[in-house]
Protein backbone atom coordinates (compact mmCIF):
# COMPACT_ATOMS: atom_id res chain seq x y z
CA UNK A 1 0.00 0.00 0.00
CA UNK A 2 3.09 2.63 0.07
CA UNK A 3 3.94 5.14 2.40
CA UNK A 4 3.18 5.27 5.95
CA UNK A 5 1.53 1.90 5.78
CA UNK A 6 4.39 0.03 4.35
CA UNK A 7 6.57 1.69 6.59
CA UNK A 8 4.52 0.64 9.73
CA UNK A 9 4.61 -3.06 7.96
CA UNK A 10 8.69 -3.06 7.78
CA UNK A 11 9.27 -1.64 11.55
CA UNK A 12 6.55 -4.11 12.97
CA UNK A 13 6.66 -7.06 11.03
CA UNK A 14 9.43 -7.25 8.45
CA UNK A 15 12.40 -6.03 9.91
CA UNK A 16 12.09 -8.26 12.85
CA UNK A 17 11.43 -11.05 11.00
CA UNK A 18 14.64 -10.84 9.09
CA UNK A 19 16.64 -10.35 12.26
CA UNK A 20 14.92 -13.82 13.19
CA UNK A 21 15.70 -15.85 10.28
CA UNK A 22 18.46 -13.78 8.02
CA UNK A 23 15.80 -14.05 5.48
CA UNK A 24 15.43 -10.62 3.09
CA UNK A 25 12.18 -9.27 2.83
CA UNK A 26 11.46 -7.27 -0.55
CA UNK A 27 8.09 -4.97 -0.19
CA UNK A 28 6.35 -3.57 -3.10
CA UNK A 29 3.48 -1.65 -3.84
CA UNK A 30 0.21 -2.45 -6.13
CA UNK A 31 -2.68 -1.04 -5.10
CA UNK A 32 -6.11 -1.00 -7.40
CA UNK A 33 -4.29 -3.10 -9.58
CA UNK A 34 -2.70 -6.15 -7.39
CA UNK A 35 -5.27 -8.66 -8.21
CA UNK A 36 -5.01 -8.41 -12.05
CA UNK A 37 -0.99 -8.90 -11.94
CA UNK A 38 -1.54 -11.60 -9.34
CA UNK A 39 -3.66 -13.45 -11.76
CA UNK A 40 -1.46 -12.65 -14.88
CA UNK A 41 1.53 -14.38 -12.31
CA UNK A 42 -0.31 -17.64 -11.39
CA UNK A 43 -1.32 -18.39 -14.95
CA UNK A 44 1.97 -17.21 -16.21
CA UNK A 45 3.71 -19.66 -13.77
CA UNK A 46 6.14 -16.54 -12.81
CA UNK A 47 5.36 -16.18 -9.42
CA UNK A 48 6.67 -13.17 -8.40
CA UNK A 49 5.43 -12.52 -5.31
CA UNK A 50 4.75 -14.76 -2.34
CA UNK A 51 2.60 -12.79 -0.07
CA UNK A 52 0.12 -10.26 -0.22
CA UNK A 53 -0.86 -7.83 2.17
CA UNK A 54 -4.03 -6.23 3.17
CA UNK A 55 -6.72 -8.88 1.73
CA UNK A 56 -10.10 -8.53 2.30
CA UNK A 57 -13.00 -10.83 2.61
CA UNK A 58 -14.86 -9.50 -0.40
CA UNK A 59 -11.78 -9.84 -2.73
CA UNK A 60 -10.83 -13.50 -1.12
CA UNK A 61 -14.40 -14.90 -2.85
CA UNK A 62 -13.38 -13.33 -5.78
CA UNK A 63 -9.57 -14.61 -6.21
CA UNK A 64 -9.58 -16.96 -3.49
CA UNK A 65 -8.06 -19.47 -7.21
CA UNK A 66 -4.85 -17.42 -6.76
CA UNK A 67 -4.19 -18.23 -3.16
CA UNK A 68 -2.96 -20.97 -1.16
CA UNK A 69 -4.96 -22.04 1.96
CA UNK A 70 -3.74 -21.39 5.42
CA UNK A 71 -1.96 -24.31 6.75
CA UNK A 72 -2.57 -24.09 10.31
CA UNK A 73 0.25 -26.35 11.03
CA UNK A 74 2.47 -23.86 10.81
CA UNK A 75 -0.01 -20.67 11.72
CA UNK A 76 0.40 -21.70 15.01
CA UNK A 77 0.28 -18.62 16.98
CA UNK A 78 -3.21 -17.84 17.34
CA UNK A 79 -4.35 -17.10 20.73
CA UNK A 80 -5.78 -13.76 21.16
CA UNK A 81 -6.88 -13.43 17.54
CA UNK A 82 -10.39 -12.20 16.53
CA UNK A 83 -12.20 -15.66 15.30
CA UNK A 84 -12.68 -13.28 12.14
CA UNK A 85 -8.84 -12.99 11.20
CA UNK A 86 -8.52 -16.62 10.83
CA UNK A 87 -9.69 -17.81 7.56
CA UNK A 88 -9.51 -19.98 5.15
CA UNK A 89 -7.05 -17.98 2.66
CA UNK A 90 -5.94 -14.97 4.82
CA UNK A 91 -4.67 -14.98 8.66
CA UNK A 92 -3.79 -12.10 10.67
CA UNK A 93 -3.26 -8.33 9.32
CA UNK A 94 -5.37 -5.98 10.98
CA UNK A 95 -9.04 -4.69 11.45
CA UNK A 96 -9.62 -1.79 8.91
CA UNK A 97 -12.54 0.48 8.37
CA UNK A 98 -13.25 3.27 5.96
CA UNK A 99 -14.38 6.64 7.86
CA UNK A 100 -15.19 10.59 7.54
CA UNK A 101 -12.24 12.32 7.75
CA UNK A 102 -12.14 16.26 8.31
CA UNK A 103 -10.33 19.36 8.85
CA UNK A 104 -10.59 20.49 12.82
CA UNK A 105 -9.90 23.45 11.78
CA UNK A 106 -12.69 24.03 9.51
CA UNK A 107 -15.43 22.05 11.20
CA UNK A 108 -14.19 22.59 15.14
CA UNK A 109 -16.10 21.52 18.17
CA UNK A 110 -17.31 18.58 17.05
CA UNK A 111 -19.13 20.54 14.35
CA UNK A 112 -18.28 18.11 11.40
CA UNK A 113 -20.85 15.83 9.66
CA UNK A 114 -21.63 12.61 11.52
CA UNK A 115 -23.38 10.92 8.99
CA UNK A 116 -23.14 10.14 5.80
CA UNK A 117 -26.45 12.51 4.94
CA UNK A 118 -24.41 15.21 6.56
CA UNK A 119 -21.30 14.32 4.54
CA UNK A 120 -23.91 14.93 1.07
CA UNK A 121 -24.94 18.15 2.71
CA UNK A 122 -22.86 20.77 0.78
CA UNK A 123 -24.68 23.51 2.30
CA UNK A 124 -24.45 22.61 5.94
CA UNK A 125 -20.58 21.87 5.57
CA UNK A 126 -19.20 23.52 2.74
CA UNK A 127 -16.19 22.54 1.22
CA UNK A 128 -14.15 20.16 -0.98
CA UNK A 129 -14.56 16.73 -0.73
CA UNK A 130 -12.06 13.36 -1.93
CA UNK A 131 -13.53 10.52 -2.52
CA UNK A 132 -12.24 6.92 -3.14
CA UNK A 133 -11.21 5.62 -6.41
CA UNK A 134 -8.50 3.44 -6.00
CA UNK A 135 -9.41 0.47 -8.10
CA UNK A 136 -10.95 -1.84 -5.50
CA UNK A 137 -13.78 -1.01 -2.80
CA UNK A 138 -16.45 0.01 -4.92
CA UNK A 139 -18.90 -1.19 -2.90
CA UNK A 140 -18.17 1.40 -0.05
CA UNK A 141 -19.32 4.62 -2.17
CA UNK A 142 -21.85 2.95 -2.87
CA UNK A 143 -23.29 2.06 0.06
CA UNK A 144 -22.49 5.05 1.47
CA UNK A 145 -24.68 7.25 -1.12
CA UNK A 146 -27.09 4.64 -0.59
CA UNK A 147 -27.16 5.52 3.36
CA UNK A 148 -27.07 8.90 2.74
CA UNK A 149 -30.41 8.58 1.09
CA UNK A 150 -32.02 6.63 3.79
CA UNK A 151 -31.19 2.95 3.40
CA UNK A 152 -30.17 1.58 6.96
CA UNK A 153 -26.95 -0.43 7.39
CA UNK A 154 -29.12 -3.90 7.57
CA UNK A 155 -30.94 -2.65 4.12
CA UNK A 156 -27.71 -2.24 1.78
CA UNK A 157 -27.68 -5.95 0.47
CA UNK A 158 -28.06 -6.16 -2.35
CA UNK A 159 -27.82 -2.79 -3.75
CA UNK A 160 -30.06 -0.21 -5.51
CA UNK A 161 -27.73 1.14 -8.25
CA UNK A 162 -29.92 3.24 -10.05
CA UNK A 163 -30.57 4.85 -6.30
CA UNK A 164 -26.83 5.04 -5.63
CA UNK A 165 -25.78 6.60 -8.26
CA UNK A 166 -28.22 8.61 -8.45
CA UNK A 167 -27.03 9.95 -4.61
CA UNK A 168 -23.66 10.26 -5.92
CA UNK A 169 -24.88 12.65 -8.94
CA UNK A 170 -25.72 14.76 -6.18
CA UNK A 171 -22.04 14.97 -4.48
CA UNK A 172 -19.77 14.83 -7.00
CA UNK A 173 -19.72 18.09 -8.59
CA UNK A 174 -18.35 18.89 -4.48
CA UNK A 175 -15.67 16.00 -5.15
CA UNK A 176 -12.65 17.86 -6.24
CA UNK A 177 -10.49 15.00 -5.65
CA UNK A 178 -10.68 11.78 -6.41
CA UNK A 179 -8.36 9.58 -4.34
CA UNK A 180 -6.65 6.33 -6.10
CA UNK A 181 -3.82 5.78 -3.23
CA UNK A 182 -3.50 5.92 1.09
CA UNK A 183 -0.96 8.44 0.14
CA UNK A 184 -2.69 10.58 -1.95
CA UNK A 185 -5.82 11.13 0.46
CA UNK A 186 -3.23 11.49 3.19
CA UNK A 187 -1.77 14.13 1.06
CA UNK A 188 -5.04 16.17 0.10
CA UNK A 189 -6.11 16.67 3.66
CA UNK A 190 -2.58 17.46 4.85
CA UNK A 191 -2.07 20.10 2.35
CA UNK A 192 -5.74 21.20 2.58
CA UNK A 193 -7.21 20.82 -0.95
CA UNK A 194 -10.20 19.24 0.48
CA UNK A 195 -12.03 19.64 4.12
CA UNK A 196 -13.72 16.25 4.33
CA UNK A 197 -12.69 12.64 2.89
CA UNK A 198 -13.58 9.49 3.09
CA UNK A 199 -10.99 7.07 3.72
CA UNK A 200 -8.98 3.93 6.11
CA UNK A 201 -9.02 4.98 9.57
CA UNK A 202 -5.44 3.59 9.99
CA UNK A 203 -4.47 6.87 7.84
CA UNK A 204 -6.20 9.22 9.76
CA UNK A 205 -5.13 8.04 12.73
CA UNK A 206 -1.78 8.41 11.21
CA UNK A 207 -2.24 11.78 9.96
CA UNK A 208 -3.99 13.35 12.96
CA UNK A 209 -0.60 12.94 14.78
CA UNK A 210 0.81 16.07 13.03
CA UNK A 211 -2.10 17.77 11.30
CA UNK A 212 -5.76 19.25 12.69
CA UNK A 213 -7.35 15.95 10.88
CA UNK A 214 -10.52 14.71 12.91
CA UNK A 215 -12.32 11.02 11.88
CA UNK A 216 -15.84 10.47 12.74
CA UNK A 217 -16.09 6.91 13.86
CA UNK A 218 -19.90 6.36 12.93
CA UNK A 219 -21.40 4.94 9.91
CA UNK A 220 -18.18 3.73 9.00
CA UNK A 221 -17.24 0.49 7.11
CA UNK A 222 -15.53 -2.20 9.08
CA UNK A 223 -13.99 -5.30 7.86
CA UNK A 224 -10.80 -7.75 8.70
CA UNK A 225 -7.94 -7.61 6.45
CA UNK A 226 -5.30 -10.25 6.38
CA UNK A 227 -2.44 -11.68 4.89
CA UNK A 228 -2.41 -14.32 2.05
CA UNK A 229 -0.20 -16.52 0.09
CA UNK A 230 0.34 -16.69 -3.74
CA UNK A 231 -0.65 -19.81 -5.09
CA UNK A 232 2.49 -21.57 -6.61
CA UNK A 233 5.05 -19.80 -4.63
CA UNK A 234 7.69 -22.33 -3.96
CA UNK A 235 8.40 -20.36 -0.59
CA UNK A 236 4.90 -21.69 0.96
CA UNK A 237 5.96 -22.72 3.95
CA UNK A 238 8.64 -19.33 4.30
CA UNK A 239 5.26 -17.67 3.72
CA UNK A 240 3.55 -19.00 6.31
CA UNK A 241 6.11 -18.78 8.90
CA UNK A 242 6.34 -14.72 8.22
CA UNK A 243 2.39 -14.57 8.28
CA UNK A 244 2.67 -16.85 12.00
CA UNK A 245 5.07 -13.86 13.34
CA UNK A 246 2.83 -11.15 12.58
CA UNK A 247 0.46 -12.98 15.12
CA UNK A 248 2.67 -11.78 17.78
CA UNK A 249 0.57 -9.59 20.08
CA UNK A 250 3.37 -7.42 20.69
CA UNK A 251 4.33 -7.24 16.84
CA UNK A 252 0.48 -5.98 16.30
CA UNK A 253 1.19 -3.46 18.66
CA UNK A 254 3.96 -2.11 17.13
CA UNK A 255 2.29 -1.79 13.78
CA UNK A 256 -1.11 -0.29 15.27
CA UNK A 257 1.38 2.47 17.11
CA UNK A 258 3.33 3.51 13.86
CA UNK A 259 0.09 3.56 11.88
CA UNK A 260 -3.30 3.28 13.18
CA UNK A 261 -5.22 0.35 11.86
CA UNK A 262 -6.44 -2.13 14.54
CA UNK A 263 -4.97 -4.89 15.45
CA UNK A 264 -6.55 -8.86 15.02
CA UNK A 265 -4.78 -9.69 17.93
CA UNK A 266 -7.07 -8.09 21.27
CA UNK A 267 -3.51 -8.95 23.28
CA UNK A 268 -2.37 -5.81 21.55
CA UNK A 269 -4.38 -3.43 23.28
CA UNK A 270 -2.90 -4.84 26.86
CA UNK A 271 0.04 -2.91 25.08
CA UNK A 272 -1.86 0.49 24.24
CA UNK A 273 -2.81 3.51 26.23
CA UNK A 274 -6.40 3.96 26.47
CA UNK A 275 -5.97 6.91 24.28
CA UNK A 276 -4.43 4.63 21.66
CA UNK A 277 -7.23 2.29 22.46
CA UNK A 278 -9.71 5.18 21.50
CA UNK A 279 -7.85 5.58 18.27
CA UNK A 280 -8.67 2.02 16.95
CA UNK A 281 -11.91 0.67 15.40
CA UNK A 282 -11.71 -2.72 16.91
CA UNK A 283 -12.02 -1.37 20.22
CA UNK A 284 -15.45 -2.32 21.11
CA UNK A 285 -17.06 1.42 21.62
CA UNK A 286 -15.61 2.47 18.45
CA UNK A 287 -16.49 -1.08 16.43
CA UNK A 288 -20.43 -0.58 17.69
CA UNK A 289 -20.69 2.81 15.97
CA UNK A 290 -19.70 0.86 12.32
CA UNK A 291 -21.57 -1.65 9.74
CA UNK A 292 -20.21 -4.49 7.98
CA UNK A 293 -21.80 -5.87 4.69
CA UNK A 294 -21.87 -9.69 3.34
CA UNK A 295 -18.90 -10.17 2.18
CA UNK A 296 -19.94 -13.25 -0.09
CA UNK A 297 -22.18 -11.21 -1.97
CA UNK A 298 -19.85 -8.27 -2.30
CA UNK A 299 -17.34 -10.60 -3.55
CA UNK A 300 -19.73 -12.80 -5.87
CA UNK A 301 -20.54 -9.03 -7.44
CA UNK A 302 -17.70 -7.19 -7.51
CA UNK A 303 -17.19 -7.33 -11.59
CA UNK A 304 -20.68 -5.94 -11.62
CA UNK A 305 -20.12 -3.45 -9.34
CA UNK A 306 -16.74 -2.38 -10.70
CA UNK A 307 -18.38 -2.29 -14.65
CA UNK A 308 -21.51 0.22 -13.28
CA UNK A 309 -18.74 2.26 -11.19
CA UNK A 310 -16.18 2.35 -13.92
CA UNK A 311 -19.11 3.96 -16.28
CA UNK A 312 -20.40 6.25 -13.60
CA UNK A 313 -17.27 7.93 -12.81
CA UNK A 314 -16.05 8.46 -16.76
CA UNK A 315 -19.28 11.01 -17.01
């Protein structure tokens, strides 16, 4: 994912492992487009990467052909981990959630929108909004126009296009940017091109250490995200023994300090102050304010969903 997230990745979880085993770790970054070079390396036979980062649910039902299942054998270190994080093709990684993000400075006192209604109102909280369009995640705009027409969490599945987009008709004249990276939206709210975003909590948590960035906790999206190994990688087991480290509650720790994201191991927070605890959307009074969606029928639509998005936005 790049910048401060890859960063928090090497200091918690890479770097240690190679002072464990003398085994080089090589990061890179492919964002919108990882799954489509994944699938182009496990029919090609040139496997060029062995783990992936980050993996979702929704995109597991989808590719779950270019992954090797967990082998618990060797994913051995599991106590303390949310029953969630422990699936079939991914382990471990970190509870995510996509949020409201805003200036302090523009919307102070709590005086930001709470909702996602309040996010559509332009008139109430004026300003320049960033939305996502990173090449994945299509679902969450949508749901979220979809809520900010009326449709209650529970009432999402399976979506009204023709009512989401025509909700996001309504906001994206006010859009002015258009995020396709973690970096980028970092970047637009820092430098203060827009005054509200939607984005991953684990970057605004990482961005309110140094700038007036606020993140509004309800109506957000929350969903595990875990690590997973490339099918055909003849470093399986190698694999597999990194992704068992990263189970280490104090390993979690590190990464939710440097970044943000919650952790999949609840040992972590033993390790957190409770203002740090505050910070993360796995902590149970932050995690009841948030929705999830089916994640099977997210993933058994996402070429749909990508296809009506992918016309929408070229308008």
């Amino acid at each position: 994912w790049g910048g401060g997230w890859t960063a928090a990745e090497r200091k918690a979880y890479f770097d240690p492992f190679e002072k464990e085993t003398g085994i080089k770790i090589i990061d890179t970054t492919a964002v919108g487009g990882k799954w489509a070079q994944l699938r182009s390396q496990v029919q090609s036979g040139n496997i060029e990467w062995d783990l992936v980062s980050s993996t979702a649910g929704t995109y597991v039902v989808q590719y779950k052909d270019l992954l090797e299942k967990i082998d618990y054998s060797i994913v051995t270190n599991t106590e303390g981990i949310i029953k969630q994080s422990l699936g079939e093709y991914t382990a471990g990684g970190q509870f995510e959630s996509v949020n409201i993000a805003y200036n302090k400075n523009k919307f102070p006192g709590g005086n930001h929108p709470k909702t996602w209604a309040e996010f559509w109102d332009v008139k109430k909280f004026p300003g320049p909004r960033a939305f996502p369009n990173w090449g994945g995640g299509w679902f969450q705009p949508i749901a979220f126009a979809l809520m900010a027409d009326g449709v209650p969490p529970d009432k999402l599945i399976p979506f009204d296009y023709e009512r989401a987009f025509k909700k996001l008709d309504e906001l994206k004249p006010h859009i002015t940017v258009w995020w396709t990276s973690g970096s980028q939206f970092q970047q637009v709210l820092r430098d203060e091109e827009v005054v509200l975003a939607a984005g991953w909590d684990g970057r605004i948590v990482d961005l309110a250490k140094k700038f007036p960035i606020g993140m509004e906790w309800n109506q957000g999206h929350k969903f595990g995200s875990g690590w997973a190994v490339v099918k055909g990688t003849k470093k399986k087991d190698l694999a597999m023994r990194f992704i068992n480290s990263t189970l280490d509650a104090k390993k979690q720790a590190v990464f939710t300090k440097a970044l943000g994201a919650a952790p999949a191991n609840v040992k972590a927070f033993d390790l957190l102050t409770e203002q740090e605890r505050m910070l993360r959307g796995s902590y149970p009074v932050n995690s009841k304010k948030m929705f999830t969606m089916d994640e099977i029928w997210l993933g058994q639509h996402l070429k749909e969903m990508q296809e009506k998005w992918e016309t929408w936005i070229a308008k």
